[in-house]
Structure formats: C-alpha cells, structure tokens
C-alpha atoms as a PDB file:
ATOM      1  CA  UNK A   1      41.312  17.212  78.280  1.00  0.00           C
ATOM      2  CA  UNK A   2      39.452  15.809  75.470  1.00  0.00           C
ATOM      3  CA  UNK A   3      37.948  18.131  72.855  1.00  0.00           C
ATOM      4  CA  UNK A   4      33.955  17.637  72.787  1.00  0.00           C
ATOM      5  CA  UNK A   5      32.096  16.453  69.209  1.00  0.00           C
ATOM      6  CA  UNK A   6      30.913  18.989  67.592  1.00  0.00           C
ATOM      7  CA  UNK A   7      28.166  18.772  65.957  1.00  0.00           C
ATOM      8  CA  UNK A   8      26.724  21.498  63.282  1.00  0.00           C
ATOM      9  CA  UNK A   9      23.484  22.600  63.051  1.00  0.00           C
ATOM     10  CA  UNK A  10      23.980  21.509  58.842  1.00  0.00           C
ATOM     11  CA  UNK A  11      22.006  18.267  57.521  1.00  0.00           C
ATOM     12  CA  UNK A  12      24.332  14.913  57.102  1.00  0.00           C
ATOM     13  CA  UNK A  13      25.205  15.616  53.506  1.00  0.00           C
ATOM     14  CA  UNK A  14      23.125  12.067  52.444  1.00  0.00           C
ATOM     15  CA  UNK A  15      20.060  14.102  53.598  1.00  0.00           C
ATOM     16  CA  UNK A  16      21.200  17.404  51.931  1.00  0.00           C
ATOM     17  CA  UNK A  17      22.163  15.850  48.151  1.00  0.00           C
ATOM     18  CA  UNK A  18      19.877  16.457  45.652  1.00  0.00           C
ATOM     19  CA  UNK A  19      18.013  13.919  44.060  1.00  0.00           C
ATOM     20  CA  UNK A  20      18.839  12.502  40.647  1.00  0.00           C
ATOM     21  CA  UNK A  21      16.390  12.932  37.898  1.00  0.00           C
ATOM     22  CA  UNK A  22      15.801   9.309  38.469  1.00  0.00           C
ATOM     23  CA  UNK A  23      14.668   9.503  41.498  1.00  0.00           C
ATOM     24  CA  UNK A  24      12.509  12.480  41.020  1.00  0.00           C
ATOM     25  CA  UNK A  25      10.494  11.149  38.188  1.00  0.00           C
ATOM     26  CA  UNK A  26      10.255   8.041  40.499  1.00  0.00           C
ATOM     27  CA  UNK A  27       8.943   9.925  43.407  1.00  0.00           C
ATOM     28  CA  UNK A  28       6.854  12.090  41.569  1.00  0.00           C
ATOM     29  CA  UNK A  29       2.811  11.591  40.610  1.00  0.00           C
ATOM     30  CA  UNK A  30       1.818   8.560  38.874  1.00  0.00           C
ATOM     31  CA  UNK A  31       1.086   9.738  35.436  1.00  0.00           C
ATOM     32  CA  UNK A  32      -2.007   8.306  33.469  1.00  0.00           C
ATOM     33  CA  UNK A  33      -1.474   5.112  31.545  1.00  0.00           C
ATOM     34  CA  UNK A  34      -0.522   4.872  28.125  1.00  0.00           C
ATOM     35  CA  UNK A  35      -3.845   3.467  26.306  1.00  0.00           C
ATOM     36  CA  UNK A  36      -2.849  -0.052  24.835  1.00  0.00           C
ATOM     37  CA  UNK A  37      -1.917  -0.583  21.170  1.00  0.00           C
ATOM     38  CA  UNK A  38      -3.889  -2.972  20.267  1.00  0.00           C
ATOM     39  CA  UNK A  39      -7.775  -3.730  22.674  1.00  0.00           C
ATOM     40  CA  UNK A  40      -8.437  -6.700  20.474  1.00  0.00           C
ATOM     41  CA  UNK A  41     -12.087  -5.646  19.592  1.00  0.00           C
ATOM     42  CA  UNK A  42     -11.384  -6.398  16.037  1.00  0.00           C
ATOM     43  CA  UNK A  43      -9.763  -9.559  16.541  1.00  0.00           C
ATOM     44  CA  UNK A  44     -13.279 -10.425  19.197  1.00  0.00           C
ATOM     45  CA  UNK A  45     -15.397  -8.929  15.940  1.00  0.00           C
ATOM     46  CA  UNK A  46     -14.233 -11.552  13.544  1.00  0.00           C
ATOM     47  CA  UNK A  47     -13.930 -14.346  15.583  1.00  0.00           C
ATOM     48  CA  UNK A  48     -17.705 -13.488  16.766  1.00  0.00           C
ATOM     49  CA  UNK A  49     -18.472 -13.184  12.810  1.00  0.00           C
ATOM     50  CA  UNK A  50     -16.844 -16.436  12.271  1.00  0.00           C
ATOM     51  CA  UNK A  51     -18.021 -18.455  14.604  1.00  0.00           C
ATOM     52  CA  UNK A  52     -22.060 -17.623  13.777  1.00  0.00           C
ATOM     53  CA  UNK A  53     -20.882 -17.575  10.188  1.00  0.00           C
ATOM     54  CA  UNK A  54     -22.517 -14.535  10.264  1.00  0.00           C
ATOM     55  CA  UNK A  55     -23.352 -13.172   6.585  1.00  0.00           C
ATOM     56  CA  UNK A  56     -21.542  -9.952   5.934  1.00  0.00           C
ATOM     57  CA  UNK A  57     -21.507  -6.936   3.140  1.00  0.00           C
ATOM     58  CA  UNK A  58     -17.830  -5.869   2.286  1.00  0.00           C
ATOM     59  CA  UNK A  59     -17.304  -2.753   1.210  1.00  0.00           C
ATOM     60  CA  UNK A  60     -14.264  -1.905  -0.589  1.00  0.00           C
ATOM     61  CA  UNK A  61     -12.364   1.303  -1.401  1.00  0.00           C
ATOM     62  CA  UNK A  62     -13.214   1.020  -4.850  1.00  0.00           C
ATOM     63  CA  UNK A  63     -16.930   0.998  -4.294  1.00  0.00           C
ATOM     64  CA  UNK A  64     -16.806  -2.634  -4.987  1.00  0.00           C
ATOM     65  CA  UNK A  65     -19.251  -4.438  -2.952  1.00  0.00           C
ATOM     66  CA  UNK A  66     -18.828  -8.401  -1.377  1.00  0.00           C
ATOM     67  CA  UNK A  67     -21.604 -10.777  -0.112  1.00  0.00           C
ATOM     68  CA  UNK A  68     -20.143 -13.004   1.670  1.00  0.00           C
ATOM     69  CA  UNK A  69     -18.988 -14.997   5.631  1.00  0.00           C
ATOM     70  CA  UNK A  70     -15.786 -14.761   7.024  1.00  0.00           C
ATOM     71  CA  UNK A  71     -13.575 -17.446   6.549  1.00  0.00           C
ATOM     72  CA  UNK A  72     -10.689 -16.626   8.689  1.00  0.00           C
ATOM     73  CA  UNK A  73      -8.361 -13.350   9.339  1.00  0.00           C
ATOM     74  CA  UNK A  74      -4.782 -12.437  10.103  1.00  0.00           C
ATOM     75  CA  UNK A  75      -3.253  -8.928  10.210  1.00  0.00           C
ATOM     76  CA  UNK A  76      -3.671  -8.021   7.105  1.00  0.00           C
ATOM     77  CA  UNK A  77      -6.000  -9.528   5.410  1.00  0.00           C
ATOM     78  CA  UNK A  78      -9.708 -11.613   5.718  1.00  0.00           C
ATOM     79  CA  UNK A  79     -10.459 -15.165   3.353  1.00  0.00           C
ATOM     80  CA  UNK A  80     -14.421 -13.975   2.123  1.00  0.00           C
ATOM     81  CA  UNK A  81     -16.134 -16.985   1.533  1.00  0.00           C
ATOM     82  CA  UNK A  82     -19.065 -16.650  -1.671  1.00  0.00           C
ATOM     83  CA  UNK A  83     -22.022 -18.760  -2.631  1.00  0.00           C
ATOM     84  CA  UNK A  84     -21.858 -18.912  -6.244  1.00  0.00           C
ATOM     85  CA  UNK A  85     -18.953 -17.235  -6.473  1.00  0.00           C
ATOM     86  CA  UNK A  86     -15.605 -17.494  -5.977  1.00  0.00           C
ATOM     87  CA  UNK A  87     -13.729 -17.629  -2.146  1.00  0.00           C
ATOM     88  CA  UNK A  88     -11.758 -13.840  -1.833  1.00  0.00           C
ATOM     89  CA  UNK A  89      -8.692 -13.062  -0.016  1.00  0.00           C
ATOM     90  CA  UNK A  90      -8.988  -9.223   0.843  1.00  0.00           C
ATOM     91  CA  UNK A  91      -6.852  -7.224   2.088  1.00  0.00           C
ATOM     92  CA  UNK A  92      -8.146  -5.335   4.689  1.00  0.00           C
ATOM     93  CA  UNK A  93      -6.290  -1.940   3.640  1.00  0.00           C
ATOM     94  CA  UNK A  94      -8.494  -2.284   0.627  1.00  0.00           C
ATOM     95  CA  UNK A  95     -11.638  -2.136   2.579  1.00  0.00           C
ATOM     96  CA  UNK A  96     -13.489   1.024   3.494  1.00  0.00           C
ATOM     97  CA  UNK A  97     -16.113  -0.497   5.451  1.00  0.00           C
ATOM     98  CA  UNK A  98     -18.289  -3.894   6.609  1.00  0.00           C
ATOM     99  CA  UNK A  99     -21.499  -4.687   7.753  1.00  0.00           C
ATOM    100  CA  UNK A 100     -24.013  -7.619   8.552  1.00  0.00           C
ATOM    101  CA  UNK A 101     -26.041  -8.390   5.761  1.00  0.00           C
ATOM    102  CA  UNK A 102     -29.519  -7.972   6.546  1.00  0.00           C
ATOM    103  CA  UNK A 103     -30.368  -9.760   3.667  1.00  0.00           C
ATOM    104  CA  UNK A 104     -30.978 -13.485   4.945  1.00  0.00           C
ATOM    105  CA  UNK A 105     -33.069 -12.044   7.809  1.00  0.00           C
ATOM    106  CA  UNK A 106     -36.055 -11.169   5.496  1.00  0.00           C
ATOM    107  CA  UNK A 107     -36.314 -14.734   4.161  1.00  0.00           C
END
C-alpha cells in the first residue's frame, strides 16, 4: 500500500519568506520626486535678455552699479557689454542683483 501525500496546512516556504528590503522599498508607495537641480529659468532669462539685447542695471555686491546688455553667459560668469565704456566680464558670485533698465524707455 502506498503512503498518501501529505500535504500541511503551512504556506510553500517561497510564499512564507520575507521580503528583502529591496523588494519592500520597491513595493512600497511611490514617494514624491526629487525637485530637479537645475529648471533652467536662468539660463531662459539670459538668453531672453540676449536675444532683445535688452538693456540691463547690474548690481554688484559692492554697491557698484553697471549699465549695460548682456553679451553672453556661462556658469559662472556674464560678458556686460558698455556704451562708452569698457566691455565687463562679471562674475556672477559678485552680483547681488539685476534688473531691466527702464532708462531707454523714457526716451
């Protein structure tokens, strides 16, 4: 006479395991998104300013103040173009604030 399977009334051991801490973070809620580094609103700022060779006030740290258009810009710093004086590269750590000039829209 054969002796019957057996079966228990225990989960398959697969089923029963626990799961890793991989897993768990990977099952669990999605968590909200890291905000990105960088949104490039500066980078659409100057190119705007650029482009329309917009006249702009530079404020720097100092209390120094520049009339002036953007020339170009990298990371660190911005080329200030001058009439009747001379062309600036400033760094932009230096500067504690900009601003359109308003000046060319009253003549």
């Amino acid at each position: 006479m054969e002796t019957p399977i057996r079966r228990g009334a225990r989960a398959p051991l697969a089923e029963k395991r626990e799961k890793s801490p991989v897993e768990a973070k990977a099952t669990a809620a999605p968590k909200k998104q890291i905000p990105p580094d960088q949104t490039n609103a500066e980078n659409f700022y100057y190119i705007k300013q650029m482009n329309t060779k917009t006249p702009m006030v530079v404020v720097l740290k100092d209390g120094e103040i520049l009339h002036g258009v953007i020339e170009w810009y990298d990371k660190g710093s911005l080329k200030i173009n001058r009439d009747g004086a001379p062309n600036l590269l400033v760094y932009k750590s230096s500067i504690k604030y900009m601003y359109k000039d308003e000046e060319d829209d009253d003549n």
